[in-house]
PDB file of N, CA and C in Angstrom:
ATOM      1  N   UNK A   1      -8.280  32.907 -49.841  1.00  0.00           N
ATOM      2  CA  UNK A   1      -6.832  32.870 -49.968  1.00  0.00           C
ATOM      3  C   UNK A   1      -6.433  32.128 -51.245  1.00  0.00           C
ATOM      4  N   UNK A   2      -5.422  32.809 -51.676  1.00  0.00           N
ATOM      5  CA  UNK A   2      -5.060  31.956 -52.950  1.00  0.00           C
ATOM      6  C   UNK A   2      -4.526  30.342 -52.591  1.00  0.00           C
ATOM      7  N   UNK A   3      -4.122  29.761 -53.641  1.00  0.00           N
ATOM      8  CA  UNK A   3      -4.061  27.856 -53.408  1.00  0.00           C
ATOM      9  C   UNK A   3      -2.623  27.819 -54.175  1.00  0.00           C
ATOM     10  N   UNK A   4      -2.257  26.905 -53.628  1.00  0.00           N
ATOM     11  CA  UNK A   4      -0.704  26.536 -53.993  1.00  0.00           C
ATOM     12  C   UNK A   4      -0.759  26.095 -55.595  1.00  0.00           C
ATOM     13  N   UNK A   5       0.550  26.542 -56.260  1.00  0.00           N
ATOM     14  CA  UNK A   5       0.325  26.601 -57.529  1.00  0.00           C
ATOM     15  C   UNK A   5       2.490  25.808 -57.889  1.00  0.00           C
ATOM     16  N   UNK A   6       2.300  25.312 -58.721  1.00  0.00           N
ATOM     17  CA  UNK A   6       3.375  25.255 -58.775  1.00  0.00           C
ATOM     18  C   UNK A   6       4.220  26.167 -60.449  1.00  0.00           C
ATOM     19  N   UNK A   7       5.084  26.725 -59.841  1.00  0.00           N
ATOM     20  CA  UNK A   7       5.282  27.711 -60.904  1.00  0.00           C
ATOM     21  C   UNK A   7       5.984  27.415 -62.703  1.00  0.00           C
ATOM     22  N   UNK A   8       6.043  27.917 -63.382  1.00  0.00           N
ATOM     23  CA  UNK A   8       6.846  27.438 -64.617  1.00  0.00           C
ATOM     24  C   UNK A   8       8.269  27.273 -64.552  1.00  0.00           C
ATOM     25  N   UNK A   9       8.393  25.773 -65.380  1.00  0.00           N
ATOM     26  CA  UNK A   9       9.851  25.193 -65.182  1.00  0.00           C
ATOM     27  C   UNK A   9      10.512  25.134 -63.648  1.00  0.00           C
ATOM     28  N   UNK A  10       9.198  24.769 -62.660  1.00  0.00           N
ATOM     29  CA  UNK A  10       9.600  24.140 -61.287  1.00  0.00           C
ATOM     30  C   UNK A  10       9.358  22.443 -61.326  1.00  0.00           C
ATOM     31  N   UNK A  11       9.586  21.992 -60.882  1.00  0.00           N
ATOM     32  CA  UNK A  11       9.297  20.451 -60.564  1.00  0.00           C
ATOM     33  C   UNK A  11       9.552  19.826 -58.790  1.00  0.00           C
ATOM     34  N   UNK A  12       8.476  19.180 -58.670  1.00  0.00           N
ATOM     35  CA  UNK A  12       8.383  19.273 -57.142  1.00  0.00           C
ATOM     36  C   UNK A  12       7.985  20.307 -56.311  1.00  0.00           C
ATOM     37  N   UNK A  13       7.438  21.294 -56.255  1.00  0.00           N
ATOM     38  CA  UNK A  13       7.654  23.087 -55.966  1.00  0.00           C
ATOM     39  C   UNK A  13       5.921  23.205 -56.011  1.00  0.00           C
ATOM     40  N   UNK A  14       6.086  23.742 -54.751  1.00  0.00           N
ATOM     41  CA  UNK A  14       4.479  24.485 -54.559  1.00  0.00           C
ATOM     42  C   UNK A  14       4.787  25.346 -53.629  1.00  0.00           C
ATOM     43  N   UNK A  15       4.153  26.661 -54.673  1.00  0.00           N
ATOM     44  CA  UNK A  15       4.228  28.191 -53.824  1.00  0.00           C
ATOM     45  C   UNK A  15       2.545  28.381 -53.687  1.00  0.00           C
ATOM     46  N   UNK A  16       2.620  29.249 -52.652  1.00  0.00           N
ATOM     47  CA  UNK A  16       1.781  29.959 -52.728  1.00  0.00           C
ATOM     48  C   UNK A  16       1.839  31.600 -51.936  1.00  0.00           C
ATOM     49  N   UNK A  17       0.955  32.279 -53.052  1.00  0.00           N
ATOM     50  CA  UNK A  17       1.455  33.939 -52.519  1.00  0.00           C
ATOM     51  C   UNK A  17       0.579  34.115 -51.440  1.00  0.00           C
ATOM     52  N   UNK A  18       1.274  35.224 -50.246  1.00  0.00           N
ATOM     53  CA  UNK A  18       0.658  35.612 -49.021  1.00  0.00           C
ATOM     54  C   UNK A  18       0.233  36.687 -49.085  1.00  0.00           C
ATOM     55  N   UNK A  19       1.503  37.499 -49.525  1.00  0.00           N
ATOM     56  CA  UNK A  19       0.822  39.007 -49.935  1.00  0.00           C
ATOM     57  C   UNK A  19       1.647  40.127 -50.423  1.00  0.00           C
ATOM     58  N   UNK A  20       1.229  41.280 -51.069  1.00  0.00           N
ATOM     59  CA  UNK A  20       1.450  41.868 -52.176  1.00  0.00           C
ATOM     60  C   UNK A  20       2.111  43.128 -51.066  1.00  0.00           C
ATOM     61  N   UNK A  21       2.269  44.092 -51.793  1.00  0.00           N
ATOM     62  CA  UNK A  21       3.238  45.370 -51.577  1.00  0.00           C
ATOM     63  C   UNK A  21       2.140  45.677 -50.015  1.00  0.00           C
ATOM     64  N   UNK A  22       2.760  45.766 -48.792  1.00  0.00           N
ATOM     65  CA  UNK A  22       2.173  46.140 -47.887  1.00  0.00           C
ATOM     66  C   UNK A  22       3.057  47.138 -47.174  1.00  0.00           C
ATOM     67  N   UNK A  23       4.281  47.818 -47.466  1.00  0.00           N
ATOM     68  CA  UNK A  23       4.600  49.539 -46.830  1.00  0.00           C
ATOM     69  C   UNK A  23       6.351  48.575 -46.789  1.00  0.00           C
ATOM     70  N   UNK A  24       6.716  49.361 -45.825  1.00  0.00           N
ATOM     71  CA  UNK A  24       8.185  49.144 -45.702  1.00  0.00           C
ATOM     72  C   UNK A  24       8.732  48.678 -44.556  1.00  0.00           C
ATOM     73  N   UNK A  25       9.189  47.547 -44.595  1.00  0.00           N
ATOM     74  CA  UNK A  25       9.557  46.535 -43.589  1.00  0.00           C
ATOM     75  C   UNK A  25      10.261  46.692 -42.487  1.00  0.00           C
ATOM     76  N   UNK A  26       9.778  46.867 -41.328  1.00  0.00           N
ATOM     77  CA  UNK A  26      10.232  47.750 -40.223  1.00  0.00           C
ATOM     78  C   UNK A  26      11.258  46.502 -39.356  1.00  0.00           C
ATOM     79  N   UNK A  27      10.515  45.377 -39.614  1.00  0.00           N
ATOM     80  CA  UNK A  27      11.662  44.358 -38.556  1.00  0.00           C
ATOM     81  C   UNK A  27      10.758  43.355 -38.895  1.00  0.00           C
ATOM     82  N   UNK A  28      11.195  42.225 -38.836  1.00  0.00           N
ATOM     83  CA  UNK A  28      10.258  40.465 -38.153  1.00  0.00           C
ATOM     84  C   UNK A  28      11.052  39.979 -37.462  1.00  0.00           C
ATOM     85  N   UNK A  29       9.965  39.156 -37.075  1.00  0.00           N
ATOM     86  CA  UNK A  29      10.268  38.220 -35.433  1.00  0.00           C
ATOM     87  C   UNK A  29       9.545  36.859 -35.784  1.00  0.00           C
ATOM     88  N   UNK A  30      10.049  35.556 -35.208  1.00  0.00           N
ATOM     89  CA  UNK A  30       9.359  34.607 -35.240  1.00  0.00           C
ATOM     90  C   UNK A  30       8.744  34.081 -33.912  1.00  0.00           C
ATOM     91  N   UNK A  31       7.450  33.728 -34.128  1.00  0.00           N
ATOM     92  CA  UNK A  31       6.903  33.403 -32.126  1.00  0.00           C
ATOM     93  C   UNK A  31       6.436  31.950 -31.814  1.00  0.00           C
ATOM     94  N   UNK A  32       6.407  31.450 -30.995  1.00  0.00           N
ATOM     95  CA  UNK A  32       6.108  30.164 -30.961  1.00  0.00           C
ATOM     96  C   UNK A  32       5.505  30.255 -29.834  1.00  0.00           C
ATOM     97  N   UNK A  33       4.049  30.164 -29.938  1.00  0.00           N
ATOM     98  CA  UNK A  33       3.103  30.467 -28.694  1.00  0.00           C
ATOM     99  C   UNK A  33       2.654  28.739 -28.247  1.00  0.00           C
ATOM    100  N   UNK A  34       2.501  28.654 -27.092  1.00  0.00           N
ATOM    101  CA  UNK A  34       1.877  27.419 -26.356  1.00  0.00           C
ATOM    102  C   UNK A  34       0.353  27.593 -26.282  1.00  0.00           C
ATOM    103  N   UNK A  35      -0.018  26.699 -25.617  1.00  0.00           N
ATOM    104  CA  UNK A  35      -1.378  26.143 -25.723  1.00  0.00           C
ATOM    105  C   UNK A  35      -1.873  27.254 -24.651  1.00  0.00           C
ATOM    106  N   UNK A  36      -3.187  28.071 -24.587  1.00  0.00           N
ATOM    107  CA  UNK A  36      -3.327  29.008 -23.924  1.00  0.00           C
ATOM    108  C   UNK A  36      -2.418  30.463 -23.684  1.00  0.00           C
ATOM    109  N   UNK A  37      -1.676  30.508 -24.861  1.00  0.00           N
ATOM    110  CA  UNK A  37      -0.698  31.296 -25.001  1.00  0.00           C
ATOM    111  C   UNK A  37      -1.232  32.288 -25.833  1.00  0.00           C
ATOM    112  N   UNK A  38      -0.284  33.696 -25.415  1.00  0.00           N
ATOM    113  CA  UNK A  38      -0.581  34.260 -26.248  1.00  0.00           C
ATOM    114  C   UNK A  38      -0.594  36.001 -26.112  1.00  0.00           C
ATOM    115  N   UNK A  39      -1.218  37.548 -26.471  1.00  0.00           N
ATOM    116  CA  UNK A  39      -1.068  38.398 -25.723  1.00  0.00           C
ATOM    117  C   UNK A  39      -1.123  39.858 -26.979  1.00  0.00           C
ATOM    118  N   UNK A  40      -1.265  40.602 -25.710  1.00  0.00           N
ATOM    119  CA  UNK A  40      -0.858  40.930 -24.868  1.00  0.00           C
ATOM    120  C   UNK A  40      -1.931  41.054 -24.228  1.00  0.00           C
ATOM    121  N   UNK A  41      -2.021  40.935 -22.786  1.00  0.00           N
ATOM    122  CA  UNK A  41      -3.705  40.420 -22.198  1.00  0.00           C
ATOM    123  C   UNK A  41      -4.453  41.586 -22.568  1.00  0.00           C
ATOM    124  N   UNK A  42      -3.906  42.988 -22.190  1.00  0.00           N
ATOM    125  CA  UNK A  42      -4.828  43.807 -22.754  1.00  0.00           C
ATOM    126  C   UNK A  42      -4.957  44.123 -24.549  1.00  0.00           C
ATOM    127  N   UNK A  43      -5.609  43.966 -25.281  1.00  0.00           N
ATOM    128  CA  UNK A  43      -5.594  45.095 -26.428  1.00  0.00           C
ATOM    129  C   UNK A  43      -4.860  46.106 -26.772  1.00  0.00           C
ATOM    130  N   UNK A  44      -3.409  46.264 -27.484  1.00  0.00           N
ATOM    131  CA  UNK A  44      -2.861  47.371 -27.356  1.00  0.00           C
ATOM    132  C   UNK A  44      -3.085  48.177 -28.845  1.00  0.00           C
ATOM    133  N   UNK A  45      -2.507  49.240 -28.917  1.00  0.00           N
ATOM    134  CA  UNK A  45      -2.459  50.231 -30.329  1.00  0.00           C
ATOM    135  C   UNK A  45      -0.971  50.375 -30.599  1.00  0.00           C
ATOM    136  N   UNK A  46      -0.501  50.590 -31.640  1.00  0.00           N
ATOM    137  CA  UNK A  46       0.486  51.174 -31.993  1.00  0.00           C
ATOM    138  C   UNK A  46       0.831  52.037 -33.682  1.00  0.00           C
ATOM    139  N   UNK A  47       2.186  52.671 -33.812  1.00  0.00           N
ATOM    140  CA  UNK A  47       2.089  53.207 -35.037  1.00  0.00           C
ATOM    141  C   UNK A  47       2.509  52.449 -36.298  1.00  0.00           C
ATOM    142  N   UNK A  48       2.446  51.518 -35.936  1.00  0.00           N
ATOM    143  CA  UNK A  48       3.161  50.612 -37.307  1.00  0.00           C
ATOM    144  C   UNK A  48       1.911  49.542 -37.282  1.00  0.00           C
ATOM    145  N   UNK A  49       1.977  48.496 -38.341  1.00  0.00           N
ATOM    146  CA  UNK A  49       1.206  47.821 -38.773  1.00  0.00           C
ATOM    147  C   UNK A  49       2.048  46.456 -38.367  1.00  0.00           C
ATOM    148  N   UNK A  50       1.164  45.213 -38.296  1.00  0.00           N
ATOM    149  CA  UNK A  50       1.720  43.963 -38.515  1.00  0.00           C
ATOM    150  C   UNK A  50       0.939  43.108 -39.754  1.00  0.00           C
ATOM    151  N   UNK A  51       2.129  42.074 -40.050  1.00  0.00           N
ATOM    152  CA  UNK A  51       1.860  41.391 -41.207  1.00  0.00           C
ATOM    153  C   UNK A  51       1.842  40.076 -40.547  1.00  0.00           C
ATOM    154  N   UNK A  52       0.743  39.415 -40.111  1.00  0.00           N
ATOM    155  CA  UNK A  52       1.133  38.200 -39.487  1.00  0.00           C
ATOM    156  C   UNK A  52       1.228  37.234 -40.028  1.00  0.00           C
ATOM    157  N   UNK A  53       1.996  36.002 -40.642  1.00  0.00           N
ATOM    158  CA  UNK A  53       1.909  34.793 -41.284  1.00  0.00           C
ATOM    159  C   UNK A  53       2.012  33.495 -40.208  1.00  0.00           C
ATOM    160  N   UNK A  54       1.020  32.626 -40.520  1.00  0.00           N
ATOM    161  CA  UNK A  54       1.074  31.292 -39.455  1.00  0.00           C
ATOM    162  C   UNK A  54       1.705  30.129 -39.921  1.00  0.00           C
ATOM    163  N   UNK A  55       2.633  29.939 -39.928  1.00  0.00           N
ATOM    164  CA  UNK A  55       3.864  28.555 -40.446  1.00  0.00           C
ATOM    165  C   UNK A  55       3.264  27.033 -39.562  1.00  0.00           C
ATOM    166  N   UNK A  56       2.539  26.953 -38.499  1.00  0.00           N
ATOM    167  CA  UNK A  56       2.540  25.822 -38.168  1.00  0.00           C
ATOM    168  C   UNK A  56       0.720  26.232 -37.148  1.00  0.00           C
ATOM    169  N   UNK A  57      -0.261  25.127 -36.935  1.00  0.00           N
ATOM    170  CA  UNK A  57      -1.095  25.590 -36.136  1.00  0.00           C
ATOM    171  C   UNK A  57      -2.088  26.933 -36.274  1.00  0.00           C
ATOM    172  N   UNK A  58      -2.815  27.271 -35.456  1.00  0.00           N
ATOM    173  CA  UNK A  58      -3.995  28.242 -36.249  1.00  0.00           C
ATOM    174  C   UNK A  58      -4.099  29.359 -34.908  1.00  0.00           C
ATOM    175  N   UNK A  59      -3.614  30.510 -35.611  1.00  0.00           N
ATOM    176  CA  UNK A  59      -3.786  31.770 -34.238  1.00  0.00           C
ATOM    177  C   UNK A  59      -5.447  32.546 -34.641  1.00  0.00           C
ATOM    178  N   UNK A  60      -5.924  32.868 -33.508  1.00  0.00           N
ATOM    179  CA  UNK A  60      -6.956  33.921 -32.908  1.00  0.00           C
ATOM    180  C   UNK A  60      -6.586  35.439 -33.108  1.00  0.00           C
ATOM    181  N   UNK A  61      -6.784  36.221 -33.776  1.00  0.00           N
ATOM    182  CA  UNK A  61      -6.490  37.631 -33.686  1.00  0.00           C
ATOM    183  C   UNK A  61      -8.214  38.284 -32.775  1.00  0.00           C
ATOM    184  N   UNK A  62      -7.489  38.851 -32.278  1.00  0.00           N
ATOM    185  CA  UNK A  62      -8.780  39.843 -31.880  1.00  0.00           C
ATOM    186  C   UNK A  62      -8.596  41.467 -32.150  1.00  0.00           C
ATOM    187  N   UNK A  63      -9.645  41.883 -32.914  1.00  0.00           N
ATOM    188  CA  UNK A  63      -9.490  43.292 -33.359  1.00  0.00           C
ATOM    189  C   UNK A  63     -10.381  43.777 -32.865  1.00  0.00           C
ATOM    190  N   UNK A  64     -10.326  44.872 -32.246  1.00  0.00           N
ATOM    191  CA  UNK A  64     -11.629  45.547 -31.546  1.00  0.00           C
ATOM    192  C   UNK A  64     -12.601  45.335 -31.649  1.00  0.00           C
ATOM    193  N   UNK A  65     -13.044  43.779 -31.079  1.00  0.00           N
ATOM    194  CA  UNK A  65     -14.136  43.270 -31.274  1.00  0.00           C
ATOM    195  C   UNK A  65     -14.601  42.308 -32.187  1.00  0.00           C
ATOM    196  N   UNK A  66     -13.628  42.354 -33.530  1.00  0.00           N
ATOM    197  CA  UNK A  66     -13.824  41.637 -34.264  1.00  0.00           C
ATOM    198  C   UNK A  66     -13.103  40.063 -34.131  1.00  0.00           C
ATOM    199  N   UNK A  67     -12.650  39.125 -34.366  1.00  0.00           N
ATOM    200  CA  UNK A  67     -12.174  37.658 -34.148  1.00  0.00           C
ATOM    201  C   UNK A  67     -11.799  37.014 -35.626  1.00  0.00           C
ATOM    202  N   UNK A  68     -10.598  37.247 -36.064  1.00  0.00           N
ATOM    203  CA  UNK A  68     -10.028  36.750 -37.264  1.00  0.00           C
ATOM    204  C   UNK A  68      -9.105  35.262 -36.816  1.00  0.00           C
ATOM    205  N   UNK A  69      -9.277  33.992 -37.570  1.00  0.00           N
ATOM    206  CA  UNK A  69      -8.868  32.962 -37.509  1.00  0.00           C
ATOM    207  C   UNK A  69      -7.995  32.577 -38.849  1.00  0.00           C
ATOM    208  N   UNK A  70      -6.307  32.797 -38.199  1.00  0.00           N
ATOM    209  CA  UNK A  70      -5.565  32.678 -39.258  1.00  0.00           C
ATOM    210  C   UNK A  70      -5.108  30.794 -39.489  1.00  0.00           C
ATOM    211  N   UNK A  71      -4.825  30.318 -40.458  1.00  0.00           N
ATOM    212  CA  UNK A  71      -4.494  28.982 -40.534  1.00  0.00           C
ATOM    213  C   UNK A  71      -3.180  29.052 -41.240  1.00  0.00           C
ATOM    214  N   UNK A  72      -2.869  27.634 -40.737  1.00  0.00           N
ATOM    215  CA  UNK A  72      -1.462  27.659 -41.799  1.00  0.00           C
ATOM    216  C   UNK A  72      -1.235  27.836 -42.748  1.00  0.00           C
ATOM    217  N   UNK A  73       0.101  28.965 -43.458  1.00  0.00           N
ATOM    218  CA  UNK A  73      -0.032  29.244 -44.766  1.00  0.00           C
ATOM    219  C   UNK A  73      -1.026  29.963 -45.032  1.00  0.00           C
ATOM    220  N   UNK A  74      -1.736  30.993 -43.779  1.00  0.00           N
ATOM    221  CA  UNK A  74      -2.395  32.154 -44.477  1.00  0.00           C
ATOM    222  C   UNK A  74      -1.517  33.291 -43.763  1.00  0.00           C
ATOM    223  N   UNK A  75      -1.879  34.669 -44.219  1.00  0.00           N
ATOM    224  CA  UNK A  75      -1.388  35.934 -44.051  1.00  0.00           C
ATOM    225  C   UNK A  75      -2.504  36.822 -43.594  1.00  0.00           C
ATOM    226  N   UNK A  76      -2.119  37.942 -42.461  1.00  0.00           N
ATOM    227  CA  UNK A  76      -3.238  38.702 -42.242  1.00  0.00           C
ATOM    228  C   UNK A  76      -2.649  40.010 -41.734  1.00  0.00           C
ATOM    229  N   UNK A  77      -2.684  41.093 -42.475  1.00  0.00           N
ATOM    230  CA  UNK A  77      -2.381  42.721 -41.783  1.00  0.00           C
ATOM    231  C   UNK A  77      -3.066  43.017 -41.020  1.00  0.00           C
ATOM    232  N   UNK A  78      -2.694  43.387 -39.438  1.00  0.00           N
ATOM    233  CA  UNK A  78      -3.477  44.024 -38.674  1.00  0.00           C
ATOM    234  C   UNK A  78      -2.610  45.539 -38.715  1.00  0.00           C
ATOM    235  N   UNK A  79      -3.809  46.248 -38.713  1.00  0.00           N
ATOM    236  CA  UNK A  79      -3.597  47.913 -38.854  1.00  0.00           C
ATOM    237  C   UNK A  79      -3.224  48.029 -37.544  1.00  0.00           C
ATOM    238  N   UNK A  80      -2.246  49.079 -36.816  1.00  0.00           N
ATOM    239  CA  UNK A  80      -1.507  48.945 -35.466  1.00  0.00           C
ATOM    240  C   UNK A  80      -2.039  49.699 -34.913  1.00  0.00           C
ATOM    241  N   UNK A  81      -3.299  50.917 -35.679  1.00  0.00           N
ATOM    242  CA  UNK A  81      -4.170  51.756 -34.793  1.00  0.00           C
ATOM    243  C   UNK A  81      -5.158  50.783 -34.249  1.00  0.00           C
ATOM    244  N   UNK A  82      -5.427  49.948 -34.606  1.00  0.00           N
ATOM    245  CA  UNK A  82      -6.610  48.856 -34.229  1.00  0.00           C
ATOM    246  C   UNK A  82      -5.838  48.204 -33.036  1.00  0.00           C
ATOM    247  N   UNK A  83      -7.104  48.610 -31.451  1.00  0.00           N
ATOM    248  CA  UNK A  83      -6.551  47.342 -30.498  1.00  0.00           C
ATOM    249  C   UNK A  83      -6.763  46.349 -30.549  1.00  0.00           C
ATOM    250  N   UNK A  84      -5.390  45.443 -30.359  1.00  0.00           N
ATOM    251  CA  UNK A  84      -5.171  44.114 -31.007  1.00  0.00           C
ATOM    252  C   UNK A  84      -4.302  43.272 -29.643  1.00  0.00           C
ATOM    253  N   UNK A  85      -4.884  41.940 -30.064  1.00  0.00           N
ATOM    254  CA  UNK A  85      -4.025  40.740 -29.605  1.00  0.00           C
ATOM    255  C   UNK A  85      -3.998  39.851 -30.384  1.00  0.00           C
ATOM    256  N   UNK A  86      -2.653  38.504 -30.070  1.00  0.00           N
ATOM    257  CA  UNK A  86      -3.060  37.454 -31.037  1.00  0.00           C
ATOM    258  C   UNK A  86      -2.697  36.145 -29.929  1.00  0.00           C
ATOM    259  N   UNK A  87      -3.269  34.903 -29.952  1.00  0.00           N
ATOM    260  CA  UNK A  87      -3.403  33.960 -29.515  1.00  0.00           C
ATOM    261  C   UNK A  87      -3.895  32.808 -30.386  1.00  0.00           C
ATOM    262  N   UNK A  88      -3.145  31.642 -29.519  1.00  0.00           N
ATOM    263  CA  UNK A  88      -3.259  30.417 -30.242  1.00  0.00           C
ATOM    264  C   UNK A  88      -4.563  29.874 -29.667  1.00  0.00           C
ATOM    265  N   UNK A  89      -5.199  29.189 -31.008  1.00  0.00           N
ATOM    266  CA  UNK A  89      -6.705  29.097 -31.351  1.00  0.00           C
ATOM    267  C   UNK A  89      -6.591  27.087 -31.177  1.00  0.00           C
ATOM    268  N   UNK A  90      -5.394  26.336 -30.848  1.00  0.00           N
ATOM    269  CA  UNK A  90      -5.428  25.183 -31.070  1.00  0.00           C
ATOM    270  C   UNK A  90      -4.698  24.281 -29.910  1.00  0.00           C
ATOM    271  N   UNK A  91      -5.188  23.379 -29.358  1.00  0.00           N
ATOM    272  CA  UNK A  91      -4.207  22.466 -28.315  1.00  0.00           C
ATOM    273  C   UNK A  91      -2.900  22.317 -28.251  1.00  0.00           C
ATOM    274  N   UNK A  92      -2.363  22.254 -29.340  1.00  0.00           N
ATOM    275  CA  UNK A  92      -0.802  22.268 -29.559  1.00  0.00           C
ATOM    276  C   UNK A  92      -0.042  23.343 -29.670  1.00  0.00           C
ATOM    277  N   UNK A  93       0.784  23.819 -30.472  1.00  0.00           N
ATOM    278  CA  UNK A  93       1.675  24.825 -30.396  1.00  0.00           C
ATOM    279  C   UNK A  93       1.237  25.715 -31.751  1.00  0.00           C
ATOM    280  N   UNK A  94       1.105  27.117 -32.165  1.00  0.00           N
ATOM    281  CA  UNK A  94       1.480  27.903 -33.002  1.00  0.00           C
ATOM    282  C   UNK A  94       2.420  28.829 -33.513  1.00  0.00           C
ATOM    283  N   UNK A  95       3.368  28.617 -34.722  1.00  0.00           N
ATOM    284  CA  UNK A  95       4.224  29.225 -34.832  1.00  0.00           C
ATOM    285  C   UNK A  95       3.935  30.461 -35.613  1.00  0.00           C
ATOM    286  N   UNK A  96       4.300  31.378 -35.634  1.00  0.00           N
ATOM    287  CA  UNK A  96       3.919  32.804 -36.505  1.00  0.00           C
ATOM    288  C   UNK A  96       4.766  33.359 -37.093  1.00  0.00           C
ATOM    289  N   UNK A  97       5.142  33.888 -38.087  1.00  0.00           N
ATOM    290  CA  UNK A  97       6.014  35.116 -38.592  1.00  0.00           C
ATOM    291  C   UNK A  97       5.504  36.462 -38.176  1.00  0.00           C
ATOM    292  N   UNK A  98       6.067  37.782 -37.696  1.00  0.00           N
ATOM    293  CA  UNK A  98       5.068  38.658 -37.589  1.00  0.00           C
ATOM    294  C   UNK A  98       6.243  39.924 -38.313  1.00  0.00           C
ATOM    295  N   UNK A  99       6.008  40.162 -39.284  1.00  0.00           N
ATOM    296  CA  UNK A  99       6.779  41.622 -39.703  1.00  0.00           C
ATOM    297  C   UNK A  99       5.949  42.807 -39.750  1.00  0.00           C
ATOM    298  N   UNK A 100       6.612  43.708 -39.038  1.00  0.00           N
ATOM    299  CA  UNK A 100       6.272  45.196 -38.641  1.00  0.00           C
ATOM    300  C   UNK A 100       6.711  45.761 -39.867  1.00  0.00           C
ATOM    301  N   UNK A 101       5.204  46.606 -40.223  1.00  0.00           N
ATOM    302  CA  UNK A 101       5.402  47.281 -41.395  1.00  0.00           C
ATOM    303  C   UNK A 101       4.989  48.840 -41.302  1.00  0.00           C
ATOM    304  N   UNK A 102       5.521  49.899 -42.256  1.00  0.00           N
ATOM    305  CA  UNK A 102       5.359  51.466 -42.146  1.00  0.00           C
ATOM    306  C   UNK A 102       4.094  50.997 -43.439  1.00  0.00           C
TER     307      UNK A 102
END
């Protein structure tokens, strides 16, 4: 993942990029999952994609089999043909951005 950079003629200011042209922005939602939280119990599919970003705490994705561990201030597309869940990976609380993308 890229590292926080602070940009020209900023002062005080640290960005860092999540991610680049990923389709056309169907909706976002913000989630705030609890400890053992999380879903949807089964694996589902769908026709759109998600863009998940983690603002606070560290979520669990599970992709058909596979186990992606997002951290704060990272970004991760899950393809919506892929059965998927996401869950919090930490004792405390995780907050997420999740925008649905074409």
């Amino acid at each position: 993942m890229n590292s926080f950079i602070t940009p020209p003629d900023h002062i005080n200011f640290k960005a860092k990029q999540l991610f680049k042209n990923m389709g056309q922005i169907i909706d976002g939602a913000i989630a705030y999952i609890d400890l053992n939280g999380g879903g949807p119990k089964e694996p589902h599919t769908h026709n759109h994609n998600h863009l998940f970003i983690v603002t606070e705490g560290e979520a669990k994705i599970l992709l058909n089999g596979e186990t992606i561990f997002l951290k704060k201030d990272e970004a991760f597309l899950v393809k919506g043909n892929i059965p998927h869940s996401v869950w919090n990976n930490i004792d405390g609380k995780t907050v997420m951005i999740g925008i649905s993308v074409k």
